[in-house]
N, C-alpha and C. Protein backbone atom coordinates (compact mmCIF):
# COMPACT_ATOMS: atom_id res chain seq x y z
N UNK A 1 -36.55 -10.32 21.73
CA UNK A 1 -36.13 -11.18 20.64
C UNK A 1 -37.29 -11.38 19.68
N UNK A 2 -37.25 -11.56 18.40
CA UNK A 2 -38.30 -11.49 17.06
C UNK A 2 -38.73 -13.05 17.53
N UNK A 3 -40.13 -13.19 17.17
CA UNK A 3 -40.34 -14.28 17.07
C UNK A 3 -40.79 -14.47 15.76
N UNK A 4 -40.68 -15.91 15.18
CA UNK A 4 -40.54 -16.07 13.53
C UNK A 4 -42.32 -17.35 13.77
N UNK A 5 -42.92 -16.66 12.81
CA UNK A 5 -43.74 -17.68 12.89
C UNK A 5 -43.81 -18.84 11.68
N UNK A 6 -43.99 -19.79 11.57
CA UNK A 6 -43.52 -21.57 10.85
C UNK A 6 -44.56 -21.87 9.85
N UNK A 7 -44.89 -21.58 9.05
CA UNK A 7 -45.78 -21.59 8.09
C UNK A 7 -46.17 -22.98 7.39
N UNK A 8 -46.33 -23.51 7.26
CA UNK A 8 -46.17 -25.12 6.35
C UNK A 8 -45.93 -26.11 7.12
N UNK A 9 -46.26 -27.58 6.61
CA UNK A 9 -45.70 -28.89 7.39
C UNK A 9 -44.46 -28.79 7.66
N UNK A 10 -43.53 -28.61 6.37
CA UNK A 10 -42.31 -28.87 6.30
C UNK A 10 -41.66 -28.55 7.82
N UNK A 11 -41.65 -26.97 7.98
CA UNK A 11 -40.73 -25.95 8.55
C UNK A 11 -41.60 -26.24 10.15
N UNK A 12 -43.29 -26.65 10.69
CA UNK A 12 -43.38 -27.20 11.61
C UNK A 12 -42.81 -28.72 11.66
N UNK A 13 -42.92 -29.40 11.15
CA UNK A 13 -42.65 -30.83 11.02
C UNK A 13 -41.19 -30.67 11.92
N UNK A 14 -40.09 -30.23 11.01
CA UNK A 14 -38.84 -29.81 11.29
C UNK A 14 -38.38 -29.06 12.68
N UNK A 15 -39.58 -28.24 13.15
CA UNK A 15 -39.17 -27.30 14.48
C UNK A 15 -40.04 -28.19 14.92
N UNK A 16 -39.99 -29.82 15.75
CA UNK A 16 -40.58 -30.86 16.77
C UNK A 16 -42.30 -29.91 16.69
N UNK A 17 -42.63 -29.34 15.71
CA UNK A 17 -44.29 -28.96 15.96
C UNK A 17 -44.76 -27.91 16.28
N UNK A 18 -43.39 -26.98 16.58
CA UNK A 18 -43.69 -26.01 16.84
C UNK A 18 -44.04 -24.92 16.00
N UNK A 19 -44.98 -24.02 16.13
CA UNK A 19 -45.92 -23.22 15.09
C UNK A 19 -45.14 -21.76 15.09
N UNK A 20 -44.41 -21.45 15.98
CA UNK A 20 -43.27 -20.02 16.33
C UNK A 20 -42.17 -20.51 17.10
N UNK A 21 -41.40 -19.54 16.61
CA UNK A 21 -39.80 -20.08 17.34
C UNK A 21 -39.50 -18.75 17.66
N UNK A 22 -39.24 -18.30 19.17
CA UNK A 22 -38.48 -17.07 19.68
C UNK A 22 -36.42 -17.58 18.92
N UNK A 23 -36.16 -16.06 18.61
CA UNK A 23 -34.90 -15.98 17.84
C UNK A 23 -34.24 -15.31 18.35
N UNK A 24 -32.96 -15.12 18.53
CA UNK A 24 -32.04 -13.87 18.61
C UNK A 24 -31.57 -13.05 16.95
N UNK A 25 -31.82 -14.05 16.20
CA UNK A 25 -31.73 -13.66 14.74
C UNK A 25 -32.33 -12.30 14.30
N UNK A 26 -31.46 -11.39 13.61
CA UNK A 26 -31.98 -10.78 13.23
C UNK A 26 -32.11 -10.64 11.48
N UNK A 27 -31.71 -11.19 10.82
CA UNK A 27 -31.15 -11.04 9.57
C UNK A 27 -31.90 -12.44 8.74
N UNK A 28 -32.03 -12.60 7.39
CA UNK A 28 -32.07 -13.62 6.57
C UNK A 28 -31.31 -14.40 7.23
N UNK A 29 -30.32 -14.34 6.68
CA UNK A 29 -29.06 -15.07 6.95
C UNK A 29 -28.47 -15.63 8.30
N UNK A 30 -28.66 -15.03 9.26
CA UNK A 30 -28.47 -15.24 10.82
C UNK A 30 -29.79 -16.57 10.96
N UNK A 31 -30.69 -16.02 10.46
CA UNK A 31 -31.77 -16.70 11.19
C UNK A 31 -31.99 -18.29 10.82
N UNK A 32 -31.42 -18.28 8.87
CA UNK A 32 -30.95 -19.75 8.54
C UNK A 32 -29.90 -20.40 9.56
N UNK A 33 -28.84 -20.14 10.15
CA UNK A 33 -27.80 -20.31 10.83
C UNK A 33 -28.23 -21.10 12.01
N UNK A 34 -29.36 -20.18 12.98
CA UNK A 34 -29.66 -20.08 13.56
C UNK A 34 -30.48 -21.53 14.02
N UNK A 35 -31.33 -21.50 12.99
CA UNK A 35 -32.33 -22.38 12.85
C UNK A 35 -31.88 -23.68 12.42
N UNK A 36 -31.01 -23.63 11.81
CA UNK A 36 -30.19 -24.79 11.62
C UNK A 36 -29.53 -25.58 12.50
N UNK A 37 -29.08 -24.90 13.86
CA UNK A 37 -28.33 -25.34 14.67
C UNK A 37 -29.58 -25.73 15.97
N UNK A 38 -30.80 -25.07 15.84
CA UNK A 38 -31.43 -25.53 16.52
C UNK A 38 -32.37 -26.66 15.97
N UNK A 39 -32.99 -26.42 15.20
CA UNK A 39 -33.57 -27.67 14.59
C UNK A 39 -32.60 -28.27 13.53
N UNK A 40 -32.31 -29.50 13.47
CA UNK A 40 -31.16 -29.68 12.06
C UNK A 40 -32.13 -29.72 11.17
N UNK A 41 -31.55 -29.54 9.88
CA UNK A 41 -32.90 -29.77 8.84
C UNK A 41 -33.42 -28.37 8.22
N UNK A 42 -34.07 -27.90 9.38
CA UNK A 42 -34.44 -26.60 9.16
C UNK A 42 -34.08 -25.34 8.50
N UNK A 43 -33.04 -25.00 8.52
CA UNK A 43 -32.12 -23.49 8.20
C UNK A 43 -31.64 -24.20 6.77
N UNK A 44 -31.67 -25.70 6.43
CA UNK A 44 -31.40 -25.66 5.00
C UNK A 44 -32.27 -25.71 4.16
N UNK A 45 -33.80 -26.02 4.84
CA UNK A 45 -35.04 -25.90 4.23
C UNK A 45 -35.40 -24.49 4.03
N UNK A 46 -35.28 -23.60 5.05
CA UNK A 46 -35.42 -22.60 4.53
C UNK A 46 -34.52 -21.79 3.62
N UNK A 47 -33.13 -21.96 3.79
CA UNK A 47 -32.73 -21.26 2.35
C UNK A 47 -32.75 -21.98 1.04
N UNK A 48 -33.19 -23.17 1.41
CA UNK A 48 -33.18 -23.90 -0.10
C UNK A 48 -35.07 -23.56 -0.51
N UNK A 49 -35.97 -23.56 -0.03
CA UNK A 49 -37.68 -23.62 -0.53
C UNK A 49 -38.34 -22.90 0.35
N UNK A 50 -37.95 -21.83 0.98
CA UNK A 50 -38.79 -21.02 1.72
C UNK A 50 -38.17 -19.64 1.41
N UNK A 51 -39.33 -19.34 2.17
CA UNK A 51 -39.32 -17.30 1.89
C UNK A 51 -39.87 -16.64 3.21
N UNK A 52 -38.84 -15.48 3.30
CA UNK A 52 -39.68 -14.51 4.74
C UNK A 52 -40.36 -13.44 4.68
N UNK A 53 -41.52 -13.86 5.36
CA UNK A 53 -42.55 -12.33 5.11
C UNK A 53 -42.05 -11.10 6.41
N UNK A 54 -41.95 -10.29 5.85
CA UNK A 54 -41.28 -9.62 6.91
C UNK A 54 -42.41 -8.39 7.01
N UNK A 55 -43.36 -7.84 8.05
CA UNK A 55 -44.81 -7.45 7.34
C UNK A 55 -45.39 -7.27 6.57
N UNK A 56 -45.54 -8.46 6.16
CA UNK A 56 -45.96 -8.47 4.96
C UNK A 56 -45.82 -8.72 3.57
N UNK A 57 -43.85 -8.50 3.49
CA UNK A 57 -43.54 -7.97 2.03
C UNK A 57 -42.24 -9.27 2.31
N UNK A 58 -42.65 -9.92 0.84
CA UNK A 58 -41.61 -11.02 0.78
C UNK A 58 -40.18 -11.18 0.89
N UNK A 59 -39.49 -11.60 1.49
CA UNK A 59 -38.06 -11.28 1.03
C UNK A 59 -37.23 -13.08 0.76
N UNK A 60 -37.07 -13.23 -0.43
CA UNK A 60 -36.66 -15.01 -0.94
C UNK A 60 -35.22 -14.34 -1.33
N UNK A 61 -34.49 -15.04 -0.17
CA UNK A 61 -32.70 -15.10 -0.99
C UNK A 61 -32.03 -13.41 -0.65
N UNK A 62 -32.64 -13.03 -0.14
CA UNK A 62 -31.52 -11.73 0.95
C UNK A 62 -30.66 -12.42 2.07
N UNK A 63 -30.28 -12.19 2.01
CA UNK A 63 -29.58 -12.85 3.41
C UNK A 63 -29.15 -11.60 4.37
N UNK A 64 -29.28 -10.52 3.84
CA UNK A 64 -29.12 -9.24 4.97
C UNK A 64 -30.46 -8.51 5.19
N UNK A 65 -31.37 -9.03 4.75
CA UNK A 65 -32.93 -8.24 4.48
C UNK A 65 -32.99 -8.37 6.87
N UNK A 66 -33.12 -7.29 7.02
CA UNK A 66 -33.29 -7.26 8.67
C UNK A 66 -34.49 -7.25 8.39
N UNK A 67 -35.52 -8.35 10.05
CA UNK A 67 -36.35 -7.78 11.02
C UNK A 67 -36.21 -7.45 12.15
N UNK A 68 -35.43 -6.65 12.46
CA UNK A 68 -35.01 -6.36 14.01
C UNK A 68 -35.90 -5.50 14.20
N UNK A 69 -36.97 -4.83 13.34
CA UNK A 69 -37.63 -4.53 13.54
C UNK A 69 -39.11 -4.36 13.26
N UNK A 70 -39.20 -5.36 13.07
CA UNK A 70 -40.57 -6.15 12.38
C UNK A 70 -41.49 -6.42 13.76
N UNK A 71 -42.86 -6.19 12.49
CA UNK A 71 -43.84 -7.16 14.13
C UNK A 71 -44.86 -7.92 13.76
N UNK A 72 -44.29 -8.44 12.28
CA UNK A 72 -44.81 -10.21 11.94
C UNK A 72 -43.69 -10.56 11.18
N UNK A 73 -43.69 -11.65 11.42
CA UNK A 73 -41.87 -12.69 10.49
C UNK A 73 -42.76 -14.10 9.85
N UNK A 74 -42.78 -14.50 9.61
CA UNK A 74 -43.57 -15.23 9.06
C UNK A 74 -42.35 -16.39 8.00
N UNK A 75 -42.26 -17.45 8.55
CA UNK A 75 -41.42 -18.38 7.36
C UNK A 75 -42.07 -18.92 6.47
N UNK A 76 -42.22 -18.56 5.10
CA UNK A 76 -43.15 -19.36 4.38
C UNK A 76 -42.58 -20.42 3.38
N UNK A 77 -43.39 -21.45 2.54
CA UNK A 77 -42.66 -21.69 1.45
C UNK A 77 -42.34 -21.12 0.43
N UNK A 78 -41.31 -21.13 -0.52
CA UNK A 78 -40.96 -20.59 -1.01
C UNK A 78 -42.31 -20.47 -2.22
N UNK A 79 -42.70 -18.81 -3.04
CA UNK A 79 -43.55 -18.79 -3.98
C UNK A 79 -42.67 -18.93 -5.21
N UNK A 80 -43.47 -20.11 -6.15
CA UNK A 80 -42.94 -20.05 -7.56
C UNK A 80 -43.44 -19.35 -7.99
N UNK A 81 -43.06 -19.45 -9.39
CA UNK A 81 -43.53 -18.98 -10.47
C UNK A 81 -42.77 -19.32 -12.11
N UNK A 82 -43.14 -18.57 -12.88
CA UNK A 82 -42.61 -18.81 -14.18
C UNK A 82 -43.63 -18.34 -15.72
C-alpha cells in the first residue's frame, strides 16, 4: 500500500499528528475519499488547498493522476500563484 507523506500543520494537525498515513488509495481522487473518512476534515482540505507531489512533479486538481506507482507521495499545500 502507498504511503502518503503530510506536509504542513494543517494536513498533520488533521491526521491526530501523524507525519505519513499508509493508504489503499491509489488515485487523486480515491485518496481525498479516503482520507476523509479517516481523518474528517482532511480529504476536504486537501482538495480544497493542497497539492500531490507524486516524485516529485506536482499534480493540484487531477483526480485520476495515479501513484500506484510512485515511491514518494507527498501531500502538500496547495502552490499559488498569479
Amino acid at each position: 500500500m502507498p504511503v502518503v507523506r503530510l506536509a504542513g500543520s494543517i494536513a498533520r494537525d488533521l491526521a491526530g499528528g501523524a507525519e505519513e498515513v499508509e493508504v489503499r488509495a491509489t488515485t487523486f481522487g480515491a485518496l481525498v475519499r479516503e482520507l476523509e473518512a479517516r481523518f474528517p476534515g482532511l480529504g476536504r482540505a486537501a482538495e480544497r488547498g493542497m497539492a500531490l507531489a507524486v516524485d516529485g512533479v506536482i499534480v493540484q486538481g487531477d483526480y485520476a493522476a495515479s501513484f500506484a506507482d510512485a515511491r514518494e507521495v507527498v501531500l502538500i499545500p496547495a502552490i499559488g500563484g498569479g
